[in-house]
PDB file of N, CA and C in Angstrom:
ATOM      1  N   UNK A   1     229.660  49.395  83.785  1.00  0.00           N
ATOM      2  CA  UNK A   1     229.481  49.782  85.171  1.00  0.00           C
ATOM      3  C   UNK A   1     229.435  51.311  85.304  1.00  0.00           C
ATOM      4  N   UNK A   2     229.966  51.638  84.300  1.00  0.00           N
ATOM      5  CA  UNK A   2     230.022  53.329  84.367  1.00  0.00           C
ATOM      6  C   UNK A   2     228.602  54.181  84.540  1.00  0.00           C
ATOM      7  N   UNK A   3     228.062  53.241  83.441  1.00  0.00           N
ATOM      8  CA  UNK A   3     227.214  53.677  82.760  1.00  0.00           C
ATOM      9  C   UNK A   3     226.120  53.752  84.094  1.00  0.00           C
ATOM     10  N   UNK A   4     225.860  52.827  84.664  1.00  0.00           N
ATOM     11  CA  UNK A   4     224.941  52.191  85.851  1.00  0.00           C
ATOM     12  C   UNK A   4     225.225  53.566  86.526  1.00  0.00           C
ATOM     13  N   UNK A   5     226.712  53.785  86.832  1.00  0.00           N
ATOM     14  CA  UNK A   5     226.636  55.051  88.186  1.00  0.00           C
ATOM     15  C   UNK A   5     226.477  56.319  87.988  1.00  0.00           C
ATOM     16  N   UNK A   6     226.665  56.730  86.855  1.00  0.00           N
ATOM     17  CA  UNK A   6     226.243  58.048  85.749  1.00  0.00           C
ATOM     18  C   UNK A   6     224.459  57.784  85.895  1.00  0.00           C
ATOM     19  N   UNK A   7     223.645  56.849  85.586  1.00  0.00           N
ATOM     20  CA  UNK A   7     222.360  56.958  86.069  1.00  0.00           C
ATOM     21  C   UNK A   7     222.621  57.148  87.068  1.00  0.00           C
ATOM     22  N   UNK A   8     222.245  56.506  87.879  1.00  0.00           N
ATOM     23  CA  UNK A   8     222.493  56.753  89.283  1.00  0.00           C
ATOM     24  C   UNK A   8     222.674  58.098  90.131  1.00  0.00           C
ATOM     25  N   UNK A   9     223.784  58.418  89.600  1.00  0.00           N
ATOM     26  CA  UNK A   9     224.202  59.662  90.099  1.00  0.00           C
ATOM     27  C   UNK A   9     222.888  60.736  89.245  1.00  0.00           C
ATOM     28  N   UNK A  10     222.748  60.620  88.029  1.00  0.00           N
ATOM     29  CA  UNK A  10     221.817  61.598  87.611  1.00  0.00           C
ATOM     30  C   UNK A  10     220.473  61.520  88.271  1.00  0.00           C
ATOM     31  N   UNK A  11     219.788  59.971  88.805  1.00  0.00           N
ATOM     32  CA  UNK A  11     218.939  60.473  89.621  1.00  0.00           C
ATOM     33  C   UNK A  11     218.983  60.636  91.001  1.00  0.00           C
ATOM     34  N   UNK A  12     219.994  60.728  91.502  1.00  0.00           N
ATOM     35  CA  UNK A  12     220.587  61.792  92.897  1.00  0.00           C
ATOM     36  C   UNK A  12     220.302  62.891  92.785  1.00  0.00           C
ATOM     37  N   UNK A  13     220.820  63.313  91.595  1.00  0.00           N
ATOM     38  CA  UNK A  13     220.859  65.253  90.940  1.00  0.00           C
ATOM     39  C   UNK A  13     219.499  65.387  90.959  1.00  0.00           C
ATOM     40  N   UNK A  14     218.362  64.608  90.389  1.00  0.00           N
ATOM     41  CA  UNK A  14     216.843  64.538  89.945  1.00  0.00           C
ATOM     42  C   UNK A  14     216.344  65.164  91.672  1.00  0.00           C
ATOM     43  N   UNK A  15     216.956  64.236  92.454  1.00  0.00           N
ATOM     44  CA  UNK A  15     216.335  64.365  93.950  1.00  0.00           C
ATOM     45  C   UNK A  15     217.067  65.736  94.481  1.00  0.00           C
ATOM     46  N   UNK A  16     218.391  66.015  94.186  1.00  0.00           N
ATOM     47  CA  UNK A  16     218.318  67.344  94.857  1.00  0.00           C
ATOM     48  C   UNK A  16     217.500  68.337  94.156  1.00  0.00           C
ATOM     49  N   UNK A  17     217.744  68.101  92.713  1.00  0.00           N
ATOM     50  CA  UNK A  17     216.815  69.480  92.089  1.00  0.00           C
ATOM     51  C   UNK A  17     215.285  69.281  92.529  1.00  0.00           C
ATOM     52  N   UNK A  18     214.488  68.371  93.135  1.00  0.00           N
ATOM     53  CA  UNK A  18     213.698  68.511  93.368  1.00  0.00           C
ATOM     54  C   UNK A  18     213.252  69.075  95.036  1.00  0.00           C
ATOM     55  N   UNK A  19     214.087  68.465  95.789  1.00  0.00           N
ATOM     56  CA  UNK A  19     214.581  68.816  97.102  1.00  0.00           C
ATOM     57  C   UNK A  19     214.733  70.468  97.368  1.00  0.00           C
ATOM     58  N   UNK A  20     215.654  71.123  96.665  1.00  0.00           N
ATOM     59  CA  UNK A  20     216.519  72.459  96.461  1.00  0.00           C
ATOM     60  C   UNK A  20     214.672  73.118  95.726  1.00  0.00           C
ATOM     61  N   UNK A  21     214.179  72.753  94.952  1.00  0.00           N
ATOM     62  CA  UNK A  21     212.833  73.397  94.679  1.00  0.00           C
ATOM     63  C   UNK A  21     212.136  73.695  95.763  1.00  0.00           C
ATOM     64  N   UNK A  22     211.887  73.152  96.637  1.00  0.00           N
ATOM     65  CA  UNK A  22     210.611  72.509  97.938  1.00  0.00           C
ATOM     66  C   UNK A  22     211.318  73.593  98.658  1.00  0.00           C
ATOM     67  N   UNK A  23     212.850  73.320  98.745  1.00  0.00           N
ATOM     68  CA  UNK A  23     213.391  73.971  99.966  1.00  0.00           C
ATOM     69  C   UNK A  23     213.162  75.633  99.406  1.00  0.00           C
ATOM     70  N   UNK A  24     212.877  76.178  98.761  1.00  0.00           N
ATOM     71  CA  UNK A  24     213.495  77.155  97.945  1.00  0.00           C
ATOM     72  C   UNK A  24     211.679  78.213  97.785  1.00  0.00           C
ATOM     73  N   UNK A  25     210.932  76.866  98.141  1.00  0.00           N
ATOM     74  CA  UNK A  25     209.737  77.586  98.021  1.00  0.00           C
ATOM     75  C   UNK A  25     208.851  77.702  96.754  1.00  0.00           C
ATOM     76  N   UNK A  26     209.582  76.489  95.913  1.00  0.00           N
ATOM     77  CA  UNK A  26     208.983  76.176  94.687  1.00  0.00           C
ATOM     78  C   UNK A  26     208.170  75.003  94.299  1.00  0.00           C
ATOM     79  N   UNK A  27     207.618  74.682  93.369  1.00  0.00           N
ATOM     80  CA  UNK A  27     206.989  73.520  93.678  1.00  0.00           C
ATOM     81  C   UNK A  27     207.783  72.358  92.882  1.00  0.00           C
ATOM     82  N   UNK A  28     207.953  71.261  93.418  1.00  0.00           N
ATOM     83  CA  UNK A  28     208.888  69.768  92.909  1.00  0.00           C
ATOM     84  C   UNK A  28     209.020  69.985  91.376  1.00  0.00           C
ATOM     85  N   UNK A  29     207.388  70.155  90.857  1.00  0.00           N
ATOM     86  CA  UNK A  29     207.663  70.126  89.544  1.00  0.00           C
ATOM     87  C   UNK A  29     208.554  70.588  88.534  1.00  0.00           C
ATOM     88  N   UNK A  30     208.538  72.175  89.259  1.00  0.00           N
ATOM     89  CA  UNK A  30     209.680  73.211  88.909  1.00  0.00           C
ATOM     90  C   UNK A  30     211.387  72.657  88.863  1.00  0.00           C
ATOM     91  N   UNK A  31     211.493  71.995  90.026  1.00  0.00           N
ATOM     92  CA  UNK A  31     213.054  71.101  90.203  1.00  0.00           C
ATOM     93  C   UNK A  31     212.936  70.285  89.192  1.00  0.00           C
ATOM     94  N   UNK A  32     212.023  69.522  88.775  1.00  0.00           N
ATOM     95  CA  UNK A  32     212.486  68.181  88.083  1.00  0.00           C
ATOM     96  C   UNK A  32     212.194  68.885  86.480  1.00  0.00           C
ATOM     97  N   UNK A  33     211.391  69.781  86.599  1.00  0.00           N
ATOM     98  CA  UNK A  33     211.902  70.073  85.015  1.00  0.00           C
ATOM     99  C   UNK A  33     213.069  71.199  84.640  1.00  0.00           C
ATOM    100  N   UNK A  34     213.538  71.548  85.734  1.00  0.00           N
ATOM    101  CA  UNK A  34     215.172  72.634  85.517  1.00  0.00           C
ATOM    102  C   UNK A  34     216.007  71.577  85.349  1.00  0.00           C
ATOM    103  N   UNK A  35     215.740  70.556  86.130  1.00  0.00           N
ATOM    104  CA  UNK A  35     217.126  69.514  86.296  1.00  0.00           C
ATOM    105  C   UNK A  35     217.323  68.962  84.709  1.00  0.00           C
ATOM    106  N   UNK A  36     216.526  69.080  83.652  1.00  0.00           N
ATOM    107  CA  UNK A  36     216.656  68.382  82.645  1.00  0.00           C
ATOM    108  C   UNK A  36     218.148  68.955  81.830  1.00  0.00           C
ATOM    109  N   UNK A  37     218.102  70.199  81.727  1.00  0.00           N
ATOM    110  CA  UNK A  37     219.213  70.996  80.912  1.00  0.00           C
ATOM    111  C   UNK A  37     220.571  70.780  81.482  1.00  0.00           C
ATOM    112  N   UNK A  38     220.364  70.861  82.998  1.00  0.00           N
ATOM    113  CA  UNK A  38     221.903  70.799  83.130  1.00  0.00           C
ATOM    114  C   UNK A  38     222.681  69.438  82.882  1.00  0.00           C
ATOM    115  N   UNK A  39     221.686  68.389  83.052  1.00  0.00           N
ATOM    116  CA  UNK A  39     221.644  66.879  83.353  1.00  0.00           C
ATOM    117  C   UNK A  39     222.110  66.653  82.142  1.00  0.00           C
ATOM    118  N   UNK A  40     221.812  67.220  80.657  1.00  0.00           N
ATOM    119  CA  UNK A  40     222.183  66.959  79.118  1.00  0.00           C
ATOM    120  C   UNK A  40     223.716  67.868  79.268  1.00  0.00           C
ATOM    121  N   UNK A  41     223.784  68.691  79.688  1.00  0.00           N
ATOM    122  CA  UNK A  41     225.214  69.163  79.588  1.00  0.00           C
ATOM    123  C   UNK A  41     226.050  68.506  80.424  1.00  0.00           C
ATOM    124  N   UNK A  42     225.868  67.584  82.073  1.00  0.00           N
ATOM    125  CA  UNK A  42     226.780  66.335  82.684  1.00  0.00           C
ATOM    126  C   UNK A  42     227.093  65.699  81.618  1.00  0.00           C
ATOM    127  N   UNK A  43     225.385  65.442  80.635  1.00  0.00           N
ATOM    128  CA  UNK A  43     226.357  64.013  80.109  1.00  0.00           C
ATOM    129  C   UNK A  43     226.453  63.932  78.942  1.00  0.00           C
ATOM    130  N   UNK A  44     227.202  64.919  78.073  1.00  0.00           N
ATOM    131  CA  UNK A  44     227.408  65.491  77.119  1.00  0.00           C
ATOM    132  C   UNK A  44     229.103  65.588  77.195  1.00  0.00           C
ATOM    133  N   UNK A  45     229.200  66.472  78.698  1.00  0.00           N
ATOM    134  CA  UNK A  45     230.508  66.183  78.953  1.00  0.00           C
ATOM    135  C   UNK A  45     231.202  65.327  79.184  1.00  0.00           C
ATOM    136  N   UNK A  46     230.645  64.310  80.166  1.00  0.00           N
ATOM    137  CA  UNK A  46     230.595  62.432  80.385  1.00  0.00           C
ATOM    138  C   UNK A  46     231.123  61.765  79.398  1.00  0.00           C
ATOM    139  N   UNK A  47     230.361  62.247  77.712  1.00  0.00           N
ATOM    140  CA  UNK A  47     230.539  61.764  76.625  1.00  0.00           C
ATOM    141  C   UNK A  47     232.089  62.126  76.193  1.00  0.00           C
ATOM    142  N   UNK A  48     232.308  63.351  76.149  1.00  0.00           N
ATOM    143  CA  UNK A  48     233.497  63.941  75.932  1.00  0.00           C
ATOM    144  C   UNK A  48     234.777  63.953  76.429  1.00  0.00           C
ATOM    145  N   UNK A  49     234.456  63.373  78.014  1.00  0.00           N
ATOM    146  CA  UNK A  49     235.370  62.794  78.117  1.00  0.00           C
ATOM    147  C   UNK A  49     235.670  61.187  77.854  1.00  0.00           C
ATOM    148  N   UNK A  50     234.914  60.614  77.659  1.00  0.00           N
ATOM    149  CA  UNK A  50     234.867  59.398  76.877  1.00  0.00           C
ATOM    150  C   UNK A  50     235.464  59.332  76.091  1.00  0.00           C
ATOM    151  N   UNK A  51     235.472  60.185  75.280  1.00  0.00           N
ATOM    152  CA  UNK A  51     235.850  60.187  73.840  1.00  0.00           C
ATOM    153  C   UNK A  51     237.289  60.539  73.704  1.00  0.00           C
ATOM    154  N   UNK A  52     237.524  61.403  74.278  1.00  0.00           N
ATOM    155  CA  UNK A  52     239.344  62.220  74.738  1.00  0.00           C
ATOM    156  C   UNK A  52     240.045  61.786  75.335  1.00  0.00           C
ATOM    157  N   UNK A  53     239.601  61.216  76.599  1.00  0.00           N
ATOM    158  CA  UNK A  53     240.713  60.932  77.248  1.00  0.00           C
ATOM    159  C   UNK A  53     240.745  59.407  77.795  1.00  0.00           C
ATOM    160  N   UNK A  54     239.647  58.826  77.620  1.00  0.00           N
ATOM    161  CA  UNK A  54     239.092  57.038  77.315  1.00  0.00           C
ATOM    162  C   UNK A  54     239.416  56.638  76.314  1.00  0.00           C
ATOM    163  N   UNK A  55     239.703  57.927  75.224  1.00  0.00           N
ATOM    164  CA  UNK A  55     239.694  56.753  73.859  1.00  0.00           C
ATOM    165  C   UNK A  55     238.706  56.088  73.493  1.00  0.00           C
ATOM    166  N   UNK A  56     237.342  56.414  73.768  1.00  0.00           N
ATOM    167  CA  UNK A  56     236.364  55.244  73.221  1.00  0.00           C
ATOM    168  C   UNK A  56     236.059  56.114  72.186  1.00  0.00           C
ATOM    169  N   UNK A  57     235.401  55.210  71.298  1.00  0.00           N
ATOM    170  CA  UNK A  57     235.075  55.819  69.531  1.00  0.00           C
ATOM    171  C   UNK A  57     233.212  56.509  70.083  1.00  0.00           C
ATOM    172  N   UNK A  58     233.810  57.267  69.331  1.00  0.00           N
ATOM    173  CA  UNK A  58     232.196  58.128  69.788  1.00  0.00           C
ATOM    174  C   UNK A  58     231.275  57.798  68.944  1.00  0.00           C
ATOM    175  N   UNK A  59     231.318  56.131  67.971  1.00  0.00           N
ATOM    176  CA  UNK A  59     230.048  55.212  67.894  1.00  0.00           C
ATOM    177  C   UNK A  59     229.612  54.758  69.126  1.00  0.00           C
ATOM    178  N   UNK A  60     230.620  54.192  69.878  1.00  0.00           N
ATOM    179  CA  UNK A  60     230.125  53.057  70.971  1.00  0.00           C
ATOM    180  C   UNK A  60     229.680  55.057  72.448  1.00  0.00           C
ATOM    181  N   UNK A  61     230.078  55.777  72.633  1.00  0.00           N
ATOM    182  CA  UNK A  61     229.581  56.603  72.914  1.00  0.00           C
ATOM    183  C   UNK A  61     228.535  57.232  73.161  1.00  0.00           C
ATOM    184  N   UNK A  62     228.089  57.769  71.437  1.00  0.00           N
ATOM    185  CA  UNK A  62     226.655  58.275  71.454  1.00  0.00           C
ATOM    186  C   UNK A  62     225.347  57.329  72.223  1.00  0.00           C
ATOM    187  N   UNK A  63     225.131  55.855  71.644  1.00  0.00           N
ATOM    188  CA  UNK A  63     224.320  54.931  72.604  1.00  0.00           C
ATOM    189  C   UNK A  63     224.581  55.218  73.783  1.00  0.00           C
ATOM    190  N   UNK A  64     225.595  54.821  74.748  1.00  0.00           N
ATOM    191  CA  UNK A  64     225.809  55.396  75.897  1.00  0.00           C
ATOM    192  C   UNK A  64     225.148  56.512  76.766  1.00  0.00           C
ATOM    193  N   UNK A  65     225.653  57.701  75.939  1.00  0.00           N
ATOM    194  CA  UNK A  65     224.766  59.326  76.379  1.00  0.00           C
ATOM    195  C   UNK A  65     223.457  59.090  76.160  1.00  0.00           C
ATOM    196  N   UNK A  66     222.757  58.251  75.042  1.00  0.00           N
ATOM    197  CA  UNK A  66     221.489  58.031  75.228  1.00  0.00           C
ATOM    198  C   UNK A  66     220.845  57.694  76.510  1.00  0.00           C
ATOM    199  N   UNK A  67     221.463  56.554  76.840  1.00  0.00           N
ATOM    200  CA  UNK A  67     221.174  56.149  77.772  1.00  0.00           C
ATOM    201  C   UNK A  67     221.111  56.931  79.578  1.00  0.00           C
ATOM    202  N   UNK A  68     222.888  57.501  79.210  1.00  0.00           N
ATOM    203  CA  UNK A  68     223.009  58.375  80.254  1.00  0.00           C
ATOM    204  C   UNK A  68     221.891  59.280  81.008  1.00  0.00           C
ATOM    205  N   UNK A  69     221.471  60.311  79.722  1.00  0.00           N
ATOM    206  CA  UNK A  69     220.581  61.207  79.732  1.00  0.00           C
ATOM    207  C   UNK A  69     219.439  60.721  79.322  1.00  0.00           C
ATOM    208  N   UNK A  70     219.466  59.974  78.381  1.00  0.00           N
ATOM    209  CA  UNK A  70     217.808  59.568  78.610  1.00  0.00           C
ATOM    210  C   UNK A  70     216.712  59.323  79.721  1.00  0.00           C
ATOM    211  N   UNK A  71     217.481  58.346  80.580  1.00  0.00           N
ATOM    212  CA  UNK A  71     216.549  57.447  81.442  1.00  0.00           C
ATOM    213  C   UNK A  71     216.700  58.741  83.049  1.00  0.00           C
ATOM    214  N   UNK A  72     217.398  59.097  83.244  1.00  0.00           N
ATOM    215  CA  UNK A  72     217.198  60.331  84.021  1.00  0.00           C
ATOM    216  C   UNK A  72     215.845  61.720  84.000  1.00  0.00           C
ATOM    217  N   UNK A  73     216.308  61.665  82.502  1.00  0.00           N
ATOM    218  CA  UNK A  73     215.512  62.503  81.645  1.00  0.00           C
ATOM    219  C   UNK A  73     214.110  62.176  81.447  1.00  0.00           C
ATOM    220  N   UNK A  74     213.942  61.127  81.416  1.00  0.00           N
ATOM    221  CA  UNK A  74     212.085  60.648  80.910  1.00  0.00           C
ATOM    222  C   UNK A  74     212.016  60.320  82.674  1.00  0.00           C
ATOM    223  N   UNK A  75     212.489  60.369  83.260  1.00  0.00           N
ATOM    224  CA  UNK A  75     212.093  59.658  84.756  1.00  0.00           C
ATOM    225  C   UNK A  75     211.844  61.731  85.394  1.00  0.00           C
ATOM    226  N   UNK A  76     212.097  62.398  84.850  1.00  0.00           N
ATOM    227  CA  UNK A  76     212.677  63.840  85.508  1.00  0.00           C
ATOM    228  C   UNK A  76     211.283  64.374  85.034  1.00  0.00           C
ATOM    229  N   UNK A  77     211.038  64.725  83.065  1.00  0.00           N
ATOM    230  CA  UNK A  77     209.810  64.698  82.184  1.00  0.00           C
ATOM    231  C   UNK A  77     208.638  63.910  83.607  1.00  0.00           C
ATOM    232  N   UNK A  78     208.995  62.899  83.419  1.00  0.00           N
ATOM    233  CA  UNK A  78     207.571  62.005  83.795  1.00  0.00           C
ATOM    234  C   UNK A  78     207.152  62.446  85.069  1.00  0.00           C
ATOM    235  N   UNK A  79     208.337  62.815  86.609  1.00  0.00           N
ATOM    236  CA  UNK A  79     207.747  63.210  87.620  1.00  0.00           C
ATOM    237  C   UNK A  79     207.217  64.661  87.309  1.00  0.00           C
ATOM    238  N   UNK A  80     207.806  65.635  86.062  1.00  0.00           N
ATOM    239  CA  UNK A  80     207.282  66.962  86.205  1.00  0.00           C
ATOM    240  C   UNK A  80     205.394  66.776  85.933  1.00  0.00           C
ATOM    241  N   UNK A  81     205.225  66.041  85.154  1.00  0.00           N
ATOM    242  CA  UNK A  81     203.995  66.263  84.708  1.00  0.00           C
ATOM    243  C   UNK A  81     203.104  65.417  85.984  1.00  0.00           C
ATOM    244  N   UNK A  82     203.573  64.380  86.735  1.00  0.00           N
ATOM    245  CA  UNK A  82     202.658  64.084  87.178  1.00  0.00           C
ATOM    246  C   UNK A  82     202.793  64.614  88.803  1.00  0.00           C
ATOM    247  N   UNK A  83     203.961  65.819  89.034  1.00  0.00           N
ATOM    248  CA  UNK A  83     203.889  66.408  90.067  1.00  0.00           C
ATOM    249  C   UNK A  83     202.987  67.564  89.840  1.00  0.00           C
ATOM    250  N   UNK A  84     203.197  67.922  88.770  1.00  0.00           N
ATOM    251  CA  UNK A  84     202.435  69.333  88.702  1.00  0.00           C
ATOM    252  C   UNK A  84     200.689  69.144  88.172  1.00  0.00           C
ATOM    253  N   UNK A  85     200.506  67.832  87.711  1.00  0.00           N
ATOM    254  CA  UNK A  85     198.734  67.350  87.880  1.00  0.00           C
ATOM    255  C   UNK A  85     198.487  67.139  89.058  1.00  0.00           C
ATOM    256  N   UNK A  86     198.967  66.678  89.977  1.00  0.00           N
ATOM    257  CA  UNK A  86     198.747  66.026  91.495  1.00  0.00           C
ATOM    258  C   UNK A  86     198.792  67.565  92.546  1.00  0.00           C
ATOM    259  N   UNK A  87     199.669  68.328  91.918  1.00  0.00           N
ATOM    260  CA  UNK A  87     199.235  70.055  92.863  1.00  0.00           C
ATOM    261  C   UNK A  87     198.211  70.909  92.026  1.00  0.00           C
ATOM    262  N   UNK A  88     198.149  70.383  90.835  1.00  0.00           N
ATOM    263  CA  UNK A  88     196.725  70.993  90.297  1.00  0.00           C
ATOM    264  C   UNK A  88     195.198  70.546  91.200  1.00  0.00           C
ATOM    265  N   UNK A  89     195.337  69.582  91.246  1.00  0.00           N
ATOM    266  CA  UNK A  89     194.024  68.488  91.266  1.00  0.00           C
ATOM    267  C   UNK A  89     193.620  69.105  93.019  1.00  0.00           C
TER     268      UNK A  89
END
């Protein structure tokens, strides 16, 4: 269940960094590809605390952060490129 709201929450973050771009006078694309770096250091830390103060073995972990950051991450990747073809075009 964790895991579900850690997505979740990362694509909240996806929508403000893209939001905070627009507002800011930048274009979406720009938000959703800044949001990638900080989004690997949430859940890096996510992991770390997993690991410290959960006690979970940082086998069952690493899969996890994959997941964490992955699916945020290719959803963040995927709107940059097809925000910034769609203000090209």
């Amino acid at each position: 269940m964790h895991t579900l709201k850690m997505v979740v929450a990362g694509l909240a973050g996806l929508g403000v960094f893209i939001l905070a771009a627009t507002l800011l006078g930048r274009r979406a694309a720009d938000g959703a590809r800044i949001f990638i770096l900080p989004w690997l250091a949430a859940s890096v830390i996510n992991m770390v605390i997993g690991v410290y103060w959960a006690s979970v073995p940082l086998s069952t972990e690493i899969p996890v952060l994959v997941v964490v950051f992955g699916v945020p991450a290719a959803i963040a990747w995927y709107l940059a490129r097809w925000l910034r073809a769609r203000s090209e075009a």
